[in-house]
Structure formats: C-alpha cells, structure tokens
C-alpha atoms as a PDB file:
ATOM      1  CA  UNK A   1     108.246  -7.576 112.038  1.00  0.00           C
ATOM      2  CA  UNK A   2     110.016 -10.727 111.269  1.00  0.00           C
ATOM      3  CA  UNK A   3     108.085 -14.278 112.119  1.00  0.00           C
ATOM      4  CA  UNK A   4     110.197 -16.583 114.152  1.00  0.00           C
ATOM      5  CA  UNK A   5     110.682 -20.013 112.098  1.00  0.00           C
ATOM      6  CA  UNK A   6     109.363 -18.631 108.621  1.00  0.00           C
ATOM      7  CA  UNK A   7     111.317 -16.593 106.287  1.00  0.00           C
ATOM      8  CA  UNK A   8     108.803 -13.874 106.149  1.00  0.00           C
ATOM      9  CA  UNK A   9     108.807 -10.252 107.039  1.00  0.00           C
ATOM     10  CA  UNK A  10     104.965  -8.979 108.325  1.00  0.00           C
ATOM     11  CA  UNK A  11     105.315  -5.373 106.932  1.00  0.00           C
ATOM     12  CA  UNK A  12     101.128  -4.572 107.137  1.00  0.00           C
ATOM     13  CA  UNK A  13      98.418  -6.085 108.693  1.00  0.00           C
ATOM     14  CA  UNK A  14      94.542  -5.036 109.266  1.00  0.00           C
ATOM     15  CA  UNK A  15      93.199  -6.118 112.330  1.00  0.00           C
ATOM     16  CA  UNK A  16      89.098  -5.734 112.664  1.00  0.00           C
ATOM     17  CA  UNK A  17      87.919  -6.347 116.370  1.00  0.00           C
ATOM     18  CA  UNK A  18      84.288  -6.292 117.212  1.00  0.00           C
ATOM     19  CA  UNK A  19      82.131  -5.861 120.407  1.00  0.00           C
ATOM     20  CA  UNK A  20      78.734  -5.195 120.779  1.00  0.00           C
ATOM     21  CA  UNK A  21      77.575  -1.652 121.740  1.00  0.00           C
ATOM     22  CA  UNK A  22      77.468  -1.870 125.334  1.00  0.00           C
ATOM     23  CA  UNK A  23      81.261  -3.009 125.236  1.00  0.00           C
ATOM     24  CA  UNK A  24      82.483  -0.517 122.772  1.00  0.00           C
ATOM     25  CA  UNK A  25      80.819   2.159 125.073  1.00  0.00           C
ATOM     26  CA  UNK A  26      82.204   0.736 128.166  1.00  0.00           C
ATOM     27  CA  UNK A  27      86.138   0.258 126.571  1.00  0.00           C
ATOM     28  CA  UNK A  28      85.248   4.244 124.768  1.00  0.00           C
ATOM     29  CA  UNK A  29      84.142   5.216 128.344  1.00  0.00           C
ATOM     30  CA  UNK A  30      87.104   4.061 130.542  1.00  0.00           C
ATOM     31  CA  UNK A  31      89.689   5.440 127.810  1.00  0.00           C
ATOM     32  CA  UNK A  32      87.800   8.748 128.438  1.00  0.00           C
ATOM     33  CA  UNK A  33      87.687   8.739 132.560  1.00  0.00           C
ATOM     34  CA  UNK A  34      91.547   7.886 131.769  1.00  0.00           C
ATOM     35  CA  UNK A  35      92.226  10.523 129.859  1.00  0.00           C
ATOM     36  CA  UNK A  36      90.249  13.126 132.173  1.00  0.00           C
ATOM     37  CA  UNK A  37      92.304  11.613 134.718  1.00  0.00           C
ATOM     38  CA  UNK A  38      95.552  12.355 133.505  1.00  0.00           C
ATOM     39  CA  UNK A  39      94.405  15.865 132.872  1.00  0.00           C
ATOM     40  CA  UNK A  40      93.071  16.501 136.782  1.00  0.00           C
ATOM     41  CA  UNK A  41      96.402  14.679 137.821  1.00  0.00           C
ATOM     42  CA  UNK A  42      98.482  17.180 135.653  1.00  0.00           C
ATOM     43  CA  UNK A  43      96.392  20.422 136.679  1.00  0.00           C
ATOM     44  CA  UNK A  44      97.206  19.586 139.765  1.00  0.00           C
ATOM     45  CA  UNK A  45     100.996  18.956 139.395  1.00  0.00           C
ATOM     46  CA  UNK A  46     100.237  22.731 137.949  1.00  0.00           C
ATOM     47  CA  UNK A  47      98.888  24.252 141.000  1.00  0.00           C
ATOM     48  CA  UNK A  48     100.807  22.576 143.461  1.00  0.00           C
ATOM     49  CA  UNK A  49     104.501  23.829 141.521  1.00  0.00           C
ATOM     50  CA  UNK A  50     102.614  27.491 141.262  1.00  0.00           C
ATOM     51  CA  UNK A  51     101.731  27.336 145.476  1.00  0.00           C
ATOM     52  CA  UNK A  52     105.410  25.985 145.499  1.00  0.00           C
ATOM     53  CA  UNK A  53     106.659  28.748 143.733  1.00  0.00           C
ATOM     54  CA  UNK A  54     104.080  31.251 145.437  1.00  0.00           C
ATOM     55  CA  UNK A  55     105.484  29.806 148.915  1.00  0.00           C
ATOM     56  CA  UNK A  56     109.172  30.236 148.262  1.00  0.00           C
ATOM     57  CA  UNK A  57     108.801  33.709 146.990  1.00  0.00           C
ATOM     58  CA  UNK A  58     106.814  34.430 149.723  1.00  0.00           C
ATOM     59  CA  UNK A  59     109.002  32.968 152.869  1.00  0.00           C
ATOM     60  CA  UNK A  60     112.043  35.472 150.974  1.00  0.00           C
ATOM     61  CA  UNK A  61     110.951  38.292 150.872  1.00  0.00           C
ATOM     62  CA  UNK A  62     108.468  39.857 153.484  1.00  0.00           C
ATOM     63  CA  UNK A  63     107.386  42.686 152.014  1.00  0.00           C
ATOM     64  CA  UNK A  64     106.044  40.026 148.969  1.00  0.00           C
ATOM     65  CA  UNK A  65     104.075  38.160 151.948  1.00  0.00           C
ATOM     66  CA  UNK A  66     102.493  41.595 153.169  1.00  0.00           C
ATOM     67  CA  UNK A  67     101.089  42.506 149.546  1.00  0.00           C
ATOM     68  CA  UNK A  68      99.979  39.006 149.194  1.00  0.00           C
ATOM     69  CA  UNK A  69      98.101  39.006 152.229  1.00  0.00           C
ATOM     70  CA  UNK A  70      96.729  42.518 151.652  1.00  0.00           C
ATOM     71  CA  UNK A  71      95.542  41.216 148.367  1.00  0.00           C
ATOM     72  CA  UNK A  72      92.818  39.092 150.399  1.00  0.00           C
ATOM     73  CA  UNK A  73      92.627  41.598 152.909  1.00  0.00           C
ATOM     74  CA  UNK A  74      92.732  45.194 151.652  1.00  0.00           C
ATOM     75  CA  UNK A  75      90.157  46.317 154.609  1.00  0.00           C
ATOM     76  CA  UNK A  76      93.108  46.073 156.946  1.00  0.00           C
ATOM     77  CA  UNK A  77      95.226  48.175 155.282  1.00  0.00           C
ATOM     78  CA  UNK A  78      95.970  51.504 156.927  1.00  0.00           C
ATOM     79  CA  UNK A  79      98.830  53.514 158.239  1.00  0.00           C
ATOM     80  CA  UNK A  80      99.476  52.150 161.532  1.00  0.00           C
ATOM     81  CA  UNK A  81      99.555  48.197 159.876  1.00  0.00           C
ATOM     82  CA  UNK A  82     101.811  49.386 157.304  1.00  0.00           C
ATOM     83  CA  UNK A  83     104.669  51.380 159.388  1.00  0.00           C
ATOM     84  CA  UNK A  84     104.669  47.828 161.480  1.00  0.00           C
ATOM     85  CA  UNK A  85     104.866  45.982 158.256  1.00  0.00           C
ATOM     86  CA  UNK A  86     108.249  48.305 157.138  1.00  0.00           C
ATOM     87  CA  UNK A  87     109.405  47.584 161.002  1.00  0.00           C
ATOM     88  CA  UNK A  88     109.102  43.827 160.707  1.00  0.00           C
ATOM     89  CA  UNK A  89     110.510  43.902 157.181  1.00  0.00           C
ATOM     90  CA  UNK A  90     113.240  46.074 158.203  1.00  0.00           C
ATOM     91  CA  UNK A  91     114.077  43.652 161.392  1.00  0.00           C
ATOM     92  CA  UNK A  92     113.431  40.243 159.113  1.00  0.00           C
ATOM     93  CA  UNK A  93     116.491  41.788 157.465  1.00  0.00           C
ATOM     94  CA  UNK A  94     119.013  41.124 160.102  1.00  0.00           C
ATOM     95  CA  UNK A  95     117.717  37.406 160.596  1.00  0.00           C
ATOM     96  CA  UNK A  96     117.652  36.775 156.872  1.00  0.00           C
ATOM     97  CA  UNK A  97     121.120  38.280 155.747  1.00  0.00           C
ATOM     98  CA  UNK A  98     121.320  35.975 152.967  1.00  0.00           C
ATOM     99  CA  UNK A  99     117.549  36.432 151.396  1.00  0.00           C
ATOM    100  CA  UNK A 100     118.035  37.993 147.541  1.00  0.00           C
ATOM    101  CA  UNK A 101     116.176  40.997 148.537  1.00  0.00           C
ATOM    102  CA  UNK A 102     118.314  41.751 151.359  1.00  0.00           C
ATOM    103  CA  UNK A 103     121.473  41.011 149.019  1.00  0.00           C
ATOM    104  CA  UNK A 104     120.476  43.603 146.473  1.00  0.00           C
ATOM    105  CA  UNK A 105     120.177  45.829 149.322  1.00  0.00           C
ATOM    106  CA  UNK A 106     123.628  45.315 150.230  1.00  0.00           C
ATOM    107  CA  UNK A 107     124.987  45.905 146.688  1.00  0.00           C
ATOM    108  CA  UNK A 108     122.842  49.311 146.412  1.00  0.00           C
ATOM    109  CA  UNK A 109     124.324  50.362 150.019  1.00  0.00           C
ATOM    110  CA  UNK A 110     127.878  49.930 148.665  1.00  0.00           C
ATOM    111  CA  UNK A 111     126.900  51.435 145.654  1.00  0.00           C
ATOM    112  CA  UNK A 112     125.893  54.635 147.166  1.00  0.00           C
ATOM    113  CA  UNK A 113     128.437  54.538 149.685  1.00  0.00           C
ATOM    114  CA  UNK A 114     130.919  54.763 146.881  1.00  0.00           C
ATOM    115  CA  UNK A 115     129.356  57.361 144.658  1.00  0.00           C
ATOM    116  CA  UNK A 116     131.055  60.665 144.143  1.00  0.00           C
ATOM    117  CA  UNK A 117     128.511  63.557 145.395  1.00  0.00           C
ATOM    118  CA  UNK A 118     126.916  64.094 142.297  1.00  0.00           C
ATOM    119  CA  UNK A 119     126.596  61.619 140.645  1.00  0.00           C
ATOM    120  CA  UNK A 120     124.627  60.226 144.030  1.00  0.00           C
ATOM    121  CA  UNK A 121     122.371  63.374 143.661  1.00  0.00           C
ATOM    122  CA  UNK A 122     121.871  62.213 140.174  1.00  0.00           C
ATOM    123  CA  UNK A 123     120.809  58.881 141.584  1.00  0.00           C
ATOM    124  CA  UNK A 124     118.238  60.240 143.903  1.00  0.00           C
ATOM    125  CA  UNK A 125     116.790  62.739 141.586  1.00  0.00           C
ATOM    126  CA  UNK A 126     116.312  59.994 138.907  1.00  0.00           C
ATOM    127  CA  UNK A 127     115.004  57.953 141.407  1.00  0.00           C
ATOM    128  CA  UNK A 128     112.457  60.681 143.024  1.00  0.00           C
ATOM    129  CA  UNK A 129     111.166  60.813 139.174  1.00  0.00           C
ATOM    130  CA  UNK A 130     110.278  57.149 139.112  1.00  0.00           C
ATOM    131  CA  UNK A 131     108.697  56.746 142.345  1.00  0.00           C
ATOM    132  CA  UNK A 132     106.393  60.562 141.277  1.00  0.00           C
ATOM    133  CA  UNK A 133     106.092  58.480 137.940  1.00  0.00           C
ATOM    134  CA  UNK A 134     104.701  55.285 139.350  1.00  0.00           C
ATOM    135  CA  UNK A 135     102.074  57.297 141.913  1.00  0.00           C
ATOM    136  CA  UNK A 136     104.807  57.472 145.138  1.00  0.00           C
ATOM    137  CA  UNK A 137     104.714  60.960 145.808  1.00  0.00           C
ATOM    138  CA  UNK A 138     105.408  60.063 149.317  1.00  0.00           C
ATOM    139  CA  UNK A 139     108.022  57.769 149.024  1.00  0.00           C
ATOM    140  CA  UNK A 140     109.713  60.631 146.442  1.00  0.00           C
ATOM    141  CA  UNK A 141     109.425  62.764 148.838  1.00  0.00           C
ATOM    142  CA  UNK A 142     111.237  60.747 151.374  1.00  0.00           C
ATOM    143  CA  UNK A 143     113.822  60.093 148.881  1.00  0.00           C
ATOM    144  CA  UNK A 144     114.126  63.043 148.114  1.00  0.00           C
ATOM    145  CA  UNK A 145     114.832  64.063 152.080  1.00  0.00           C
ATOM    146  CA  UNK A 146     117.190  60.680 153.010  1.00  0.00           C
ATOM    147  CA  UNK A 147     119.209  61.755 149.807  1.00  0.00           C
ATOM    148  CA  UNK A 148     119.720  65.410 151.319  1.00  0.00           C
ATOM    149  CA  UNK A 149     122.309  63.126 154.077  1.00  0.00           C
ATOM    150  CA  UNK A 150     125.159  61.416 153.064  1.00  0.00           C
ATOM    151  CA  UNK A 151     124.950  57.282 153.297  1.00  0.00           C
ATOM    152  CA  UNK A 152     126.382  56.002 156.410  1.00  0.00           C
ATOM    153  CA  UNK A 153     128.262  52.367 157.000  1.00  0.00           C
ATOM    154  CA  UNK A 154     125.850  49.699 157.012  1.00  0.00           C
ATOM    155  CA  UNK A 155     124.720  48.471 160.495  1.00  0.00           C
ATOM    156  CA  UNK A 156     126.647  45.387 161.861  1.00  0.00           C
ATOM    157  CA  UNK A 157     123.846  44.970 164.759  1.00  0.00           C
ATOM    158  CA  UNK A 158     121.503  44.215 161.647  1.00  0.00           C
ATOM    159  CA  UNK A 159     123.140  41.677 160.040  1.00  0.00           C
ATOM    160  CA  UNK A 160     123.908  43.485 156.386  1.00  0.00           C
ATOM    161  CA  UNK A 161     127.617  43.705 156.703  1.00  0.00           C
ATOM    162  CA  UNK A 162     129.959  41.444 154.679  1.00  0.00           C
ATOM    163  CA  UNK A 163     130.717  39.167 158.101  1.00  0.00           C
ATOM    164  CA  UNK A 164     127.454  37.696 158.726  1.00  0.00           C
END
C-alpha cells in the first residue's frame, strides 16, 4: 500500500488490538450468532428451492402429486381411491396438453401407431417383462391384453392431438 505524501510503500504491518475479556467474548460472540445466522438463512434458501422444486414437479404431473400424498397417507390407499386417481390423471390430461408427462405420452402414441406388427409385439412383450420385473404383475398383465388390439388415433376430445 503506498502512503499518500511519502515515498514509501507499507508492504507488512502487525497490528496488536486489546480488550478486556468481557469484550473479546462479546466481539467472539456476535461473530458467532453471525455466522449461525448465515447458516439458518442459507438452510433455508435450501428448503424453500427443494419445496419449489417439490411444488413444480408436483402441479405437472398428477400421478407425482398422488404418490406424494399417499406417502403421508398410505391408510387411504385402496382400489376404489386409486381407479379415481387413474380417472383424474387420465382427464388432467386433456386440460394439461402441454405438461412433459403428457408430451412423452404423445411421442409413445405415435410411436406405436407407426410400428410395423412385430416389432410392436416386441415392444409389449419387452415391456410386460419390466413391469413382472419391477413387481407389476397386474399392470403386465394389462399390457399384455391392450397390446393384443392394435393402437387407435389419439383422441381429439382429450386434448393429445397435435392441434391443441
């Protein structure tokens, strides 16, 4: 640091500062409460960006809100709650055309749609394996029985054409 006026460069200095014990544990308790301070204020930053995150997730995809809830909840579960559940996800679909969840549903519609006979058995079988492998013998099964019928042409009245 250069000193104005004098031709001399300060390159080192020692400084000694004092206080008696009741200060020094005063200043070494208020650079504490500050530091604990910043670390509350940036856990919270943390959980408020997670319940962000948690909140958008949620509000696109339904069927993410359901398990959520169910989480808390798991008494309520049984087969009645969950066949509304798949109706009110299935309906959310036409009001929320442009959700991700819905868009990947388009794009494995058209997929399908345009897949030569056998290699859209292929499809379901491999399918079928993964949902037996991952403790869905139910939902196999009904793969298994939707991919006896060929795919039909997406529904305009629910909102998953290419228009909407």
């Amino acid at each position: 640091m250069d000193l104005p006026d004098a031709p001399v460069r300060l390159l080192w200095a020692h400084i000694r500062l004092t206080a008696d014990p009741q200060q020094a544990a005063r200043a070494d308790s208020l650079v504490r409460d500050r530091h604990q301070a910043e670390q509350h204020a940036h856990q919270d930053r943390m959980r408020l960006q997670r319940a962000k995150d948690l909140r958008e997730a949620l509000l696109s995809d339904p069927s993410l809100a359901f398990a959520y809830w169910f989480l808390d909840h798991p008494e309520a579960i049984d087969e009645e709650t969950v066949q509304r559940v798949e109706n009110l996800i299935t309906a959310s679909a036409s009001y929320a055309p442009n959700t991700t969840w819905v868009q990947v549903a388009k794009i494995l519609q058209e997929f399908v749609r345009n897949l030569p006979g056998d290699a859209r058995q292929h499809l379901v079988t491999s399918l079928t394996h993964i949902l037996d492998r991952y403790g869905q013998p139910e939902r196999a099964h009904q793969m298994r029985t939707i991919g006896q019928t060929p795919p039909s042409e997406p529904s305009h009245a629910a909102g998953l054409n290419g228009n909407s």
